[in-house]
PDB file of N, CA and C in Angstrom:
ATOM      1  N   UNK A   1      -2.610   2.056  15.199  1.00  0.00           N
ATOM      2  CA  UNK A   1      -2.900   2.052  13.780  1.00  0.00           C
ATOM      3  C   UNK A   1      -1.768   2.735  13.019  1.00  0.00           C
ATOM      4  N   UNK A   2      -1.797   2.307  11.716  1.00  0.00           N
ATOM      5  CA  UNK A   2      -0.911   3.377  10.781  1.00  0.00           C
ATOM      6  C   UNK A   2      -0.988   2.896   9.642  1.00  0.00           C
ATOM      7  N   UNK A   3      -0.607   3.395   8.438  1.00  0.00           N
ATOM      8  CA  UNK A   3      -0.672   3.848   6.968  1.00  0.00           C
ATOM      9  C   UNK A   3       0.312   2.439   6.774  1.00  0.00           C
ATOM     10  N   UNK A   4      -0.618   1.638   5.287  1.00  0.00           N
ATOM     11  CA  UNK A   4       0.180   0.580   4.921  1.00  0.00           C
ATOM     12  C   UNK A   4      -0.076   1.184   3.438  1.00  0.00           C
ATOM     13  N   UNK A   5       1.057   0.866   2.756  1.00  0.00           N
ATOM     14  CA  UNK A   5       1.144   0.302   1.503  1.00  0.00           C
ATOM     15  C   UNK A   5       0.850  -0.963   0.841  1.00  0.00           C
ATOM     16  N   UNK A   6       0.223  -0.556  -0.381  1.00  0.00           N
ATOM     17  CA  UNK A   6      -0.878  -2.032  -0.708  1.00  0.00           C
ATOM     18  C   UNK A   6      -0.739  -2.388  -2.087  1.00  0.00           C
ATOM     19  N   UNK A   7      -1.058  -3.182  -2.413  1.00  0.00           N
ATOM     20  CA  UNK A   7      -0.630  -4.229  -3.839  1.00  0.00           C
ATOM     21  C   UNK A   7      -0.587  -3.324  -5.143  1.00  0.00           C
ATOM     22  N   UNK A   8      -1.459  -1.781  -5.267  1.00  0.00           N
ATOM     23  CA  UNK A   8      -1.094  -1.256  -6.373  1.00  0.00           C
ATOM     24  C   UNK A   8       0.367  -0.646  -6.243  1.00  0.00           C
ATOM     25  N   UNK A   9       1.047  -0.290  -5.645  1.00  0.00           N
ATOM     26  CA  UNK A   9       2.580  -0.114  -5.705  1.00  0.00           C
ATOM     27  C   UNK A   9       3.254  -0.941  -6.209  1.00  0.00           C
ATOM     28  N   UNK A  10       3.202  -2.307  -5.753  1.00  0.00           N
ATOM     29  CA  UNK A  10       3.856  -3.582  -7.001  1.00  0.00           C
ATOM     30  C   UNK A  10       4.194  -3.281  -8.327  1.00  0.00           C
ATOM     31  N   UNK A  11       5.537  -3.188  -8.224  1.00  0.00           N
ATOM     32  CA  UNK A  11       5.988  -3.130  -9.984  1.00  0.00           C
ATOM     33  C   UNK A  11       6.274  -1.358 -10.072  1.00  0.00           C
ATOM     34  N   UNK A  12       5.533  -0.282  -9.138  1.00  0.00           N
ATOM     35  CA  UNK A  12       5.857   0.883  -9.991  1.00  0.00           C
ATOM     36  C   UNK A  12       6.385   1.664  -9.165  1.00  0.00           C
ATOM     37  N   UNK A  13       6.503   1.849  -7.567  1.00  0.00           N
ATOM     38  CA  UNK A  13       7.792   2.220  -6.333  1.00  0.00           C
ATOM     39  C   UNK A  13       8.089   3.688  -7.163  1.00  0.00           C
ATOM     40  N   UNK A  14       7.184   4.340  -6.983  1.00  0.00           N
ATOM     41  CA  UNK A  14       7.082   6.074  -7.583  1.00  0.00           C
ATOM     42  C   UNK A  14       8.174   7.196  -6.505  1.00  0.00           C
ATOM     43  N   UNK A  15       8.140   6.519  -5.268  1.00  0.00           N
ATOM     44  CA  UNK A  15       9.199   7.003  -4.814  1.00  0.00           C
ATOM     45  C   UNK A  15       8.673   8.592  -3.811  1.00  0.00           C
ATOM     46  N   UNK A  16       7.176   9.287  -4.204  1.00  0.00           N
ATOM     47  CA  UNK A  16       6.934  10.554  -3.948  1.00  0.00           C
ATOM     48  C   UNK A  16       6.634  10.372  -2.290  1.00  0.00           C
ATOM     49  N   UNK A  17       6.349   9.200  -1.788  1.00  0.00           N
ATOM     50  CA  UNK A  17       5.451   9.377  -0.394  1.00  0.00           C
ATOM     51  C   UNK A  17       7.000   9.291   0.129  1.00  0.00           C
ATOM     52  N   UNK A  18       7.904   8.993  -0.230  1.00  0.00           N
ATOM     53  CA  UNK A  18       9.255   8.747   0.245  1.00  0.00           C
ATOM     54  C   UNK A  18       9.771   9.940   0.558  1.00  0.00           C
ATOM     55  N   UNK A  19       9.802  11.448  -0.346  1.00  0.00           N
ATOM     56  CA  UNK A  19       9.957  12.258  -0.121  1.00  0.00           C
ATOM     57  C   UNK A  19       9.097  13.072   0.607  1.00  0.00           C
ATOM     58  N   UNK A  20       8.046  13.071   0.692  1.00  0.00           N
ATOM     59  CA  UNK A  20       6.989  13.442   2.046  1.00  0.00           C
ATOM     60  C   UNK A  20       6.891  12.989   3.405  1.00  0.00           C
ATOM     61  N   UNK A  21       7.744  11.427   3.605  1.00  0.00           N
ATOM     62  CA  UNK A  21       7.374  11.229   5.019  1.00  0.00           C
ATOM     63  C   UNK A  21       8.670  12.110   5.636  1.00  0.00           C
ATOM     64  N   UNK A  22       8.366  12.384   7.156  1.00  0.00           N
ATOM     65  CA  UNK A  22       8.952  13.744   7.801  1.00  0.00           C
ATOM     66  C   UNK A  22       9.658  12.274   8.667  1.00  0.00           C
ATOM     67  N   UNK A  23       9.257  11.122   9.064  1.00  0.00           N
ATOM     68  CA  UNK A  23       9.993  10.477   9.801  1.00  0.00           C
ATOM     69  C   UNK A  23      10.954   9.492   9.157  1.00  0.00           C
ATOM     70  N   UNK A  24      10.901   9.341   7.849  1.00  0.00           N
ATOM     71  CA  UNK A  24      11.752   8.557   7.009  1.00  0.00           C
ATOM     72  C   UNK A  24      11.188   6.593   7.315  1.00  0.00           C
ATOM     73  N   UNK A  25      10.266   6.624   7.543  1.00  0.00           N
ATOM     74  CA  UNK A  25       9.678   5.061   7.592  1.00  0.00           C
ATOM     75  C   UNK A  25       9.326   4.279   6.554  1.00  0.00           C
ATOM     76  N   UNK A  26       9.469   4.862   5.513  1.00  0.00           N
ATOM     77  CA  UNK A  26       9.035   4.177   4.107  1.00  0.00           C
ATOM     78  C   UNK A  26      10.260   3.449   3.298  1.00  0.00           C
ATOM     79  N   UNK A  27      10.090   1.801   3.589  1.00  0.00           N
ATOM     80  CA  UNK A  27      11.472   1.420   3.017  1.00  0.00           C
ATOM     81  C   UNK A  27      11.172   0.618   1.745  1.00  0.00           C
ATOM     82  N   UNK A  28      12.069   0.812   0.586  1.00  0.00           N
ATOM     83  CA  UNK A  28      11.841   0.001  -0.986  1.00  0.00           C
ATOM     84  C   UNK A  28      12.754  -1.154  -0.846  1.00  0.00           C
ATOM     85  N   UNK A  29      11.536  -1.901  -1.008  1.00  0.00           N
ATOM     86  CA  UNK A  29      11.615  -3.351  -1.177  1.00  0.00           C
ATOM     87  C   UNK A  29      12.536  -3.552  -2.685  1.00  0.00           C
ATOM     88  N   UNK A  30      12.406  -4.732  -3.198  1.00  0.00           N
ATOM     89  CA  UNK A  30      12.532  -5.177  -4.570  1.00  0.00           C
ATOM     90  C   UNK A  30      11.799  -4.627  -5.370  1.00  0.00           C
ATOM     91  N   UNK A  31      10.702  -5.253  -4.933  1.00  0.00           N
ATOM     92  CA  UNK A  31       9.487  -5.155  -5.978  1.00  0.00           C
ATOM     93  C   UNK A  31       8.254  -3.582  -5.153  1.00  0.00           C
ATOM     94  N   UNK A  32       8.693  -3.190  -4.040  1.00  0.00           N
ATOM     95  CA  UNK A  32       7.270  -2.369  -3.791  1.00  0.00           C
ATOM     96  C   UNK A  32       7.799  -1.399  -2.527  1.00  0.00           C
ATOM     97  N   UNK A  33       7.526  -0.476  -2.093  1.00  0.00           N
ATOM     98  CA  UNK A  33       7.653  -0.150  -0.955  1.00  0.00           C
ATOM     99  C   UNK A  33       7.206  -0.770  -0.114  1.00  0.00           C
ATOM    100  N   UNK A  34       7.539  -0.116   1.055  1.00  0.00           N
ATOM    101  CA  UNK A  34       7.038  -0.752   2.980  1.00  0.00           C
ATOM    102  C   UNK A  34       7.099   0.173   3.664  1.00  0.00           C
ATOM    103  N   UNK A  35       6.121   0.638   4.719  1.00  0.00           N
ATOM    104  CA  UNK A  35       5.697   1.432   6.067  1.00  0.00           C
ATOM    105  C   UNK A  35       6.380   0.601   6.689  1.00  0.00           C
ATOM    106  N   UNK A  36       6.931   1.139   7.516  1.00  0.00           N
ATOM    107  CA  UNK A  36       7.737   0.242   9.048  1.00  0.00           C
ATOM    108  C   UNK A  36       6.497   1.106  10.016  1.00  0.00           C
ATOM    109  N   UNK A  37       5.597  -0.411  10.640  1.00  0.00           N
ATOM    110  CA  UNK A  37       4.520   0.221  11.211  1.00  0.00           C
ATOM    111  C   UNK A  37       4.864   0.828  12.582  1.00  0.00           C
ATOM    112  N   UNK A  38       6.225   0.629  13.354  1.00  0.00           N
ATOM    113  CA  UNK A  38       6.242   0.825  14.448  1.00  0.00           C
ATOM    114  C   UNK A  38       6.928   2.588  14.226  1.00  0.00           C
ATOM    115  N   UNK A  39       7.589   2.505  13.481  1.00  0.00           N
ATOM    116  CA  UNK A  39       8.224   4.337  13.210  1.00  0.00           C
ATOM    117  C   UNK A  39       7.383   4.985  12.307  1.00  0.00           C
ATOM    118  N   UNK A  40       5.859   4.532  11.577  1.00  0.00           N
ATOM    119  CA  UNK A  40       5.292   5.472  11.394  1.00  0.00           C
ATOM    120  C   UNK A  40       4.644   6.268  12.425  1.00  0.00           C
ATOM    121  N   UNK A  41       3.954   7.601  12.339  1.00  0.00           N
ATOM    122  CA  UNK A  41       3.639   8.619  13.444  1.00  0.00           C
ATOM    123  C   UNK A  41       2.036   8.567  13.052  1.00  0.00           C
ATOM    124  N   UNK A  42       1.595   8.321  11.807  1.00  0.00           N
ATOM    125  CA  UNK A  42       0.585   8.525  11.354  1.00  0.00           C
ATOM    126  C   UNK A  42       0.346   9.809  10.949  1.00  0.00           C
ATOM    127  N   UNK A  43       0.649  10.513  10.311  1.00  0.00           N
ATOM    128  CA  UNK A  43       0.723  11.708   9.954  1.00  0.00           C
ATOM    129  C   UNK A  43      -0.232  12.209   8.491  1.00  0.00           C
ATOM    130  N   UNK A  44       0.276  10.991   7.824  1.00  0.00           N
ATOM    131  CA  UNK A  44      -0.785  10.876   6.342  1.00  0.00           C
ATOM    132  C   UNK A  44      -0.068  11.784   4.790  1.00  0.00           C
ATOM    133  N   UNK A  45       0.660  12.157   4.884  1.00  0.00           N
ATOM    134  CA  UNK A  45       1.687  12.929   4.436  1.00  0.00           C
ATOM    135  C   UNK A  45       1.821  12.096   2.845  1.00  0.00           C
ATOM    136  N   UNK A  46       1.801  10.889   3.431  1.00  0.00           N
ATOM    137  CA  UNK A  46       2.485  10.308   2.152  1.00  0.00           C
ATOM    138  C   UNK A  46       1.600   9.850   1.673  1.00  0.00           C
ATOM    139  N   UNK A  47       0.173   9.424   1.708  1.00  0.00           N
ATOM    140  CA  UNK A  47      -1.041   9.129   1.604  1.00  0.00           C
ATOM    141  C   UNK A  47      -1.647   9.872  -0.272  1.00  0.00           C
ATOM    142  N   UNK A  48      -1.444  11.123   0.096  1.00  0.00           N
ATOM    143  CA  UNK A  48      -1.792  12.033  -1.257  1.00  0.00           C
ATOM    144  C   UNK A  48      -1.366  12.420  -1.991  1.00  0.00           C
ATOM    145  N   UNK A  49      -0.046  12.058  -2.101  1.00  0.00           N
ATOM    146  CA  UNK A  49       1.140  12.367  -3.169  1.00  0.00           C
ATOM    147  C   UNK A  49       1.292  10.788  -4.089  1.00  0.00           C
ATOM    148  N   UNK A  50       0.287   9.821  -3.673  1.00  0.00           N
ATOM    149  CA  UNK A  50       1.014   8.446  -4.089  1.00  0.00           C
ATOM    150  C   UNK A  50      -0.409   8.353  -5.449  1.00  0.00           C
ATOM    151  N   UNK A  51       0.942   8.565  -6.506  1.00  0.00           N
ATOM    152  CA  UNK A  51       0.351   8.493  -7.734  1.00  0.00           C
ATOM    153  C   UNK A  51      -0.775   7.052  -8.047  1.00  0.00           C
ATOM    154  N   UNK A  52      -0.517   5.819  -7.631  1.00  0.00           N
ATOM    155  CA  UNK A  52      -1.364   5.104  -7.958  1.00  0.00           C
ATOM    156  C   UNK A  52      -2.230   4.438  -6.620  1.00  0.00           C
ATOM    157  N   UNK A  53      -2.686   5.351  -5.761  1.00  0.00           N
ATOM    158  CA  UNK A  53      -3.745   5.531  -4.455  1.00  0.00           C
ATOM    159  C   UNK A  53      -3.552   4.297  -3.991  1.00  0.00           C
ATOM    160  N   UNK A  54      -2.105   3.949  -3.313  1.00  0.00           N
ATOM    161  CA  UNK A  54      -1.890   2.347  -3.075  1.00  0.00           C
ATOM    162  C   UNK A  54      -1.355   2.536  -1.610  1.00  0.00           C
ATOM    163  N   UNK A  55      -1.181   3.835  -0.615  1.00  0.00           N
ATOM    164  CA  UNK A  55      -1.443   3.922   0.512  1.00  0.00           C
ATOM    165  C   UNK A  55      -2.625   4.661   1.294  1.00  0.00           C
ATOM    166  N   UNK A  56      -3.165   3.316   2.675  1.00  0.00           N
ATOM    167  CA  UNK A  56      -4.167   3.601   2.867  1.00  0.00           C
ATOM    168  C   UNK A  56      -3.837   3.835   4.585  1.00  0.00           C
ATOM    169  N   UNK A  57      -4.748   4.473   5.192  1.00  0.00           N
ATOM    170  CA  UNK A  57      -4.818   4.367   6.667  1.00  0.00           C
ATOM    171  C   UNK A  57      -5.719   2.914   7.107  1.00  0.00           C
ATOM    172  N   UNK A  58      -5.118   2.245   7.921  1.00  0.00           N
ATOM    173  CA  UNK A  58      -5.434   0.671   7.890  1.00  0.00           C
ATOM    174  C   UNK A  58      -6.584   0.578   8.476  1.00  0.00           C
ATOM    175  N   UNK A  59      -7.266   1.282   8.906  1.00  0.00           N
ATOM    176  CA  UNK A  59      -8.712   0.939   9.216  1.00  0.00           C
ATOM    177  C   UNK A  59      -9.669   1.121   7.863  1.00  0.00           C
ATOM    178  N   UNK A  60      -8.862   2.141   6.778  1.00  0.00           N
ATOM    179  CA  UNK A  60      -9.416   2.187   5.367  1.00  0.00           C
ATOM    180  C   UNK A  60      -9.078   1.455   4.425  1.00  0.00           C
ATOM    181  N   UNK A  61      -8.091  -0.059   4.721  1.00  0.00           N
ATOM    182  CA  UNK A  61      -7.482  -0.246   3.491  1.00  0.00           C
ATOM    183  C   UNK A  61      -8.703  -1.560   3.117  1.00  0.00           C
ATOM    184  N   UNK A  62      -8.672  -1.079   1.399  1.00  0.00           N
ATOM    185  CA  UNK A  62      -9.923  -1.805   0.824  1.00  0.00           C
ATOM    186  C   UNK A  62      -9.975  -3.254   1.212  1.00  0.00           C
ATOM    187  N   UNK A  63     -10.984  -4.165   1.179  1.00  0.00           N
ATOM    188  CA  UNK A  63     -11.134  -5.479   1.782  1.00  0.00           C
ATOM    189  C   UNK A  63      -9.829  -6.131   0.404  1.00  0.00           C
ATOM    190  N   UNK A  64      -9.735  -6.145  -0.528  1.00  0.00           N
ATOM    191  CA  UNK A  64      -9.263  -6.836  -1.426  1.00  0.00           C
ATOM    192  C   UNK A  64      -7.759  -6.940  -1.271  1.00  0.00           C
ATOM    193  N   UNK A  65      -7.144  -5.932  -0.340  1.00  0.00           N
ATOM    194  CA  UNK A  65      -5.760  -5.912  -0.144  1.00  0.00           C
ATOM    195  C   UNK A  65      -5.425  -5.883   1.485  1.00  0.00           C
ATOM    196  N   UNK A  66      -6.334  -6.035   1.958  1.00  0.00           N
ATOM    197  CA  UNK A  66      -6.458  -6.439   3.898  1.00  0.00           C
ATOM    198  C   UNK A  66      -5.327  -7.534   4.067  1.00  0.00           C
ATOM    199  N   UNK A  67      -4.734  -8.249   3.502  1.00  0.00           N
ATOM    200  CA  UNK A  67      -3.351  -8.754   3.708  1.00  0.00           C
ATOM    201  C   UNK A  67      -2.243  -8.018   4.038  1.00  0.00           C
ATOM    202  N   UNK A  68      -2.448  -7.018   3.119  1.00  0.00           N
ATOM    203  CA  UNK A  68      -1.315  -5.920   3.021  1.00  0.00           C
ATOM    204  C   UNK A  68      -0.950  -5.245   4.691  1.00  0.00           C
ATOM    205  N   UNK A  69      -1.406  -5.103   5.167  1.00  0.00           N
ATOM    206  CA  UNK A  69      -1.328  -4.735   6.761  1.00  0.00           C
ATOM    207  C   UNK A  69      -0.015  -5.816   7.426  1.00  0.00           C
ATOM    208  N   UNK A  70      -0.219  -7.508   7.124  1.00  0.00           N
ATOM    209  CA  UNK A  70       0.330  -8.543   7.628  1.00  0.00           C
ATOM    210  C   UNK A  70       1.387  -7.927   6.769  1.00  0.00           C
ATOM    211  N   UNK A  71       1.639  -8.087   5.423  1.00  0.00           N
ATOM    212  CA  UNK A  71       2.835  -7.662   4.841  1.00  0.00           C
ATOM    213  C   UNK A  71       3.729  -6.916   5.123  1.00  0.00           C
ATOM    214  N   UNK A  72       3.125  -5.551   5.407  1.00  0.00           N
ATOM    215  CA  UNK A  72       4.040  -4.231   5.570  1.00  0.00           C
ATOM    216  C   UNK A  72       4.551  -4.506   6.813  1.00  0.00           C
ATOM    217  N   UNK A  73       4.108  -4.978   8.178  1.00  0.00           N
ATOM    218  CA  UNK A  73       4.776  -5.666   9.324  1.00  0.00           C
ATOM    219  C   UNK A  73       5.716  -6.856   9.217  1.00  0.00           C
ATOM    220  N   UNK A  74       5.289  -7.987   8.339  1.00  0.00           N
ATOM    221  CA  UNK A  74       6.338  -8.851   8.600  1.00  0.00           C
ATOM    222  C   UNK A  74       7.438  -8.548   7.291  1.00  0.00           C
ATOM    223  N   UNK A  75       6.982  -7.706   6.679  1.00  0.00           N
ATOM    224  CA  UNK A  75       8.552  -7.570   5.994  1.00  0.00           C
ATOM    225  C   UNK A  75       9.781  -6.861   7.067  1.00  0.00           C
ATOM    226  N   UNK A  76       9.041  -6.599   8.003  1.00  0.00           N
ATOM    227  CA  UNK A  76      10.502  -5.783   9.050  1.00  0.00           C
ATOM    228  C   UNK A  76      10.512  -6.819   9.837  1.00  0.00           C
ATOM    229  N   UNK A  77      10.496  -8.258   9.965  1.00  0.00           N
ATOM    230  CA  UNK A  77      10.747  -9.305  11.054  1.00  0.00           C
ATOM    231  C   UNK A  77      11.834  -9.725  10.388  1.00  0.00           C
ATOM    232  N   UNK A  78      13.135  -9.650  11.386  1.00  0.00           N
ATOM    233  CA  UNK A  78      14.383  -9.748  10.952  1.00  0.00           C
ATOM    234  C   UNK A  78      15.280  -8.149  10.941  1.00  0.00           C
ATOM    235  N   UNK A  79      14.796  -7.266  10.505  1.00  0.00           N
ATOM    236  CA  UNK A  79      14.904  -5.973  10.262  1.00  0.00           C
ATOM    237  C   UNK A  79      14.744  -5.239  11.376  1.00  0.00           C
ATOM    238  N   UNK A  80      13.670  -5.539  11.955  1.00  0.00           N
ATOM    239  CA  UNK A  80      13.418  -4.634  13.092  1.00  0.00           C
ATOM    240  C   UNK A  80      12.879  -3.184  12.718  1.00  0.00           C
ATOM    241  N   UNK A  81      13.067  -2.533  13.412  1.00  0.00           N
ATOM    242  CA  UNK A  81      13.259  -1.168  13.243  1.00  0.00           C
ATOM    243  C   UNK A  81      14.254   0.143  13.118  1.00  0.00           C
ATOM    244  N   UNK A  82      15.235  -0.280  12.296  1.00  0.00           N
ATOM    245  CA  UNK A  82      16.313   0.497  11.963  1.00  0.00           C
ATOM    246  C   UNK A  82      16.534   1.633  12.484  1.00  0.00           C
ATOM    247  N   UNK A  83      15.339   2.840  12.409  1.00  0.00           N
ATOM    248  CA  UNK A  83      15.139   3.867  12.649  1.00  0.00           C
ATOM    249  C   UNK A  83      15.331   4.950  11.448  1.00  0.00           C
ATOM    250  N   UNK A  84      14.669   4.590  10.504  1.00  0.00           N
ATOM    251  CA  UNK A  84      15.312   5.087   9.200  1.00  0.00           C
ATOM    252  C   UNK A  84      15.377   4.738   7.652  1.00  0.00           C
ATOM    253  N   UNK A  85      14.930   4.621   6.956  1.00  0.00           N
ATOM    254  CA  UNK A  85      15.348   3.930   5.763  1.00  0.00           C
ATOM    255  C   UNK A  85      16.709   4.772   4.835  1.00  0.00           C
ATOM    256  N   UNK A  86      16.575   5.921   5.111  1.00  0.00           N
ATOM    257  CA  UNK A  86      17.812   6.140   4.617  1.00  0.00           C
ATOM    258  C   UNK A  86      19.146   5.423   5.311  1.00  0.00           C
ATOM    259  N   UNK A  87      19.253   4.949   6.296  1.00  0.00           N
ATOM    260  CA  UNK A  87      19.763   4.115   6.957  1.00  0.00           C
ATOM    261  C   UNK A  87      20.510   2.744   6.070  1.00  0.00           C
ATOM    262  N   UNK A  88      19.158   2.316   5.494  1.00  0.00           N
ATOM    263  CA  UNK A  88      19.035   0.997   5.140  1.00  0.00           C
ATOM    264  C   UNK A  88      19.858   0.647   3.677  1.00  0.00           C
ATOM    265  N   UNK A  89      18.805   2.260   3.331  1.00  0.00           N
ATOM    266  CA  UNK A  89      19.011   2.070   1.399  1.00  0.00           C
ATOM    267  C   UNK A  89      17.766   0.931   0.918  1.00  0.00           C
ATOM    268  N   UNK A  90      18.308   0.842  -0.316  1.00  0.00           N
ATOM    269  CA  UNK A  90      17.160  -0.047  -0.889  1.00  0.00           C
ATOM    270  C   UNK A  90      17.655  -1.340  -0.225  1.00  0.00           C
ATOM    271  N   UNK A  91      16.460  -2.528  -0.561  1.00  0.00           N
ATOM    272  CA  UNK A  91      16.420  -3.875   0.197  1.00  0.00           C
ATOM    273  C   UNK A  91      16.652  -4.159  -0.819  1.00  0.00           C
ATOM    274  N   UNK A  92      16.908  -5.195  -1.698  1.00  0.00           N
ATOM    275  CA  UNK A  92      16.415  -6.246  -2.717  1.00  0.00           C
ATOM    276  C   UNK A  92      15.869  -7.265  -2.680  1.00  0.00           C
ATOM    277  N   UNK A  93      14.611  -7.044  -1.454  1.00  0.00           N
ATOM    278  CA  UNK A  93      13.934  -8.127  -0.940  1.00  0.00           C
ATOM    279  C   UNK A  93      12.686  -7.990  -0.929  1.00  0.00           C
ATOM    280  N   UNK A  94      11.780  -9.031  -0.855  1.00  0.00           N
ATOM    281  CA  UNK A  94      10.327  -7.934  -0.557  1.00  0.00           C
ATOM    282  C   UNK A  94       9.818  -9.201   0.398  1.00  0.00           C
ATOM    283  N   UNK A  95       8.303  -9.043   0.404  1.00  0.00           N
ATOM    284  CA  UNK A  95       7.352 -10.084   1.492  1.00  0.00           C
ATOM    285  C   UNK A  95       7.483 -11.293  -0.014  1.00  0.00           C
ATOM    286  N   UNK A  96       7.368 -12.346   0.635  1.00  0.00           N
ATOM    287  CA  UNK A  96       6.851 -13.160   0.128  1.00  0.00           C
ATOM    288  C   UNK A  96       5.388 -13.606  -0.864  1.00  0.00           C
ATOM    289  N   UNK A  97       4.384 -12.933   0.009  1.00  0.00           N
ATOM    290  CA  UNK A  97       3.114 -12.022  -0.799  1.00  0.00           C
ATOM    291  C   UNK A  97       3.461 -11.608  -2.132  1.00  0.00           C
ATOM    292  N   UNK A  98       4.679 -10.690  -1.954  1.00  0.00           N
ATOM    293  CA  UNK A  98       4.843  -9.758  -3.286  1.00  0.00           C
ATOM    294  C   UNK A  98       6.012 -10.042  -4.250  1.00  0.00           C
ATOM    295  N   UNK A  99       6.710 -10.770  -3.543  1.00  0.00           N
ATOM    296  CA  UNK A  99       7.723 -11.348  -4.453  1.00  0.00           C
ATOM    297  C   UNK A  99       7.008 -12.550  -5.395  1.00  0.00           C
ATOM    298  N   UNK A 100       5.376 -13.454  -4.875  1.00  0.00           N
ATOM    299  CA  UNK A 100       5.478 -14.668  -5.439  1.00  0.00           C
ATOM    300  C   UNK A 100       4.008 -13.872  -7.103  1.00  0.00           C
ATOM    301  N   UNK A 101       4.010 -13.033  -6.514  1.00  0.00           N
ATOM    302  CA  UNK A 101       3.202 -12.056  -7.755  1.00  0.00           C
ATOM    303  C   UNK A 101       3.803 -11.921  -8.970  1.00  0.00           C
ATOM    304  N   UNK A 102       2.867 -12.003 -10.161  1.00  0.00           N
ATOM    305  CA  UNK A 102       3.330 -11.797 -11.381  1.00  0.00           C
ATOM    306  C   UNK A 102       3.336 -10.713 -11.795  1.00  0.00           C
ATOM    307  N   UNK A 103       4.365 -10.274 -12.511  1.00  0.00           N
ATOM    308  CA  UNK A 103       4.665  -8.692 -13.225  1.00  0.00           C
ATOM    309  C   UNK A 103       3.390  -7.871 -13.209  1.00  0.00           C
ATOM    310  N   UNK A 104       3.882  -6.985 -12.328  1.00  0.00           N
ATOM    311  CA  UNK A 104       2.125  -5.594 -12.361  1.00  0.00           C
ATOM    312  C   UNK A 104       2.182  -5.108 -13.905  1.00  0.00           C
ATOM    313  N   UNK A 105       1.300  -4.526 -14.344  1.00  0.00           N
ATOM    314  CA  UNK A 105       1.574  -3.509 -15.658  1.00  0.00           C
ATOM    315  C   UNK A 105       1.344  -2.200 -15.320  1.00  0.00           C
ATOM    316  N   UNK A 106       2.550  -1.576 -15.889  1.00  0.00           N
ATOM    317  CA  UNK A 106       2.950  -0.150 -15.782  1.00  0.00           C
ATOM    318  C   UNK A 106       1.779   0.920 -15.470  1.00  0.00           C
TER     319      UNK A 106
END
């Protein structure tokens, strides 16, 4: 199991769970962040700092965004597992899911 990021992040990538994770697994998409599920530890760290309650532990994430699990994994197919997002830097890419979404509001 581990902590996904879910459709309220779209559009607003606050950036705080970024500075809380201790393993650096949280990578910014275009449009949203991403958990890289295989280098999270599960720790939860970044869970309570995220201003608009849009990361969940995946056995908790609400039925309405239960996609989001498939997302946060296949956005690293191709990617892999870097080991890092400072590594990476920003993407200018996101899932397909979230790229084909219309503008969140602020």
């Amino acid at each position: 199991m581990t902590y996904v990021i879910a459709q309220p992040c779209v559009d607003v990538m606050d950036r705080s769970c970024i500075e809380e994770c201790p393993v650096d697994c949280i990578y910014e998409g275009g449009r949203m962040l991403y958990i890289q599920p295989d280098e999270c530890v599960d720790c939860g760290a970044c869970e309570p700092v995220c201003p608009v309650e849009a990361i969940y532990y995946e056995d908790d994430l609400p039925q309405q965004w239960s996609d989001y699990t498939r997302v946060n994994a296949e956005f690293f197919t191709g990617l892999g597992s870097p080991g890092g997002a400072a590594k990476t830097g920003p993407l200018a890419v996101d899932h397909p899911v979230v790229a084909a979404l219309p503008p969140q509001p602020a």
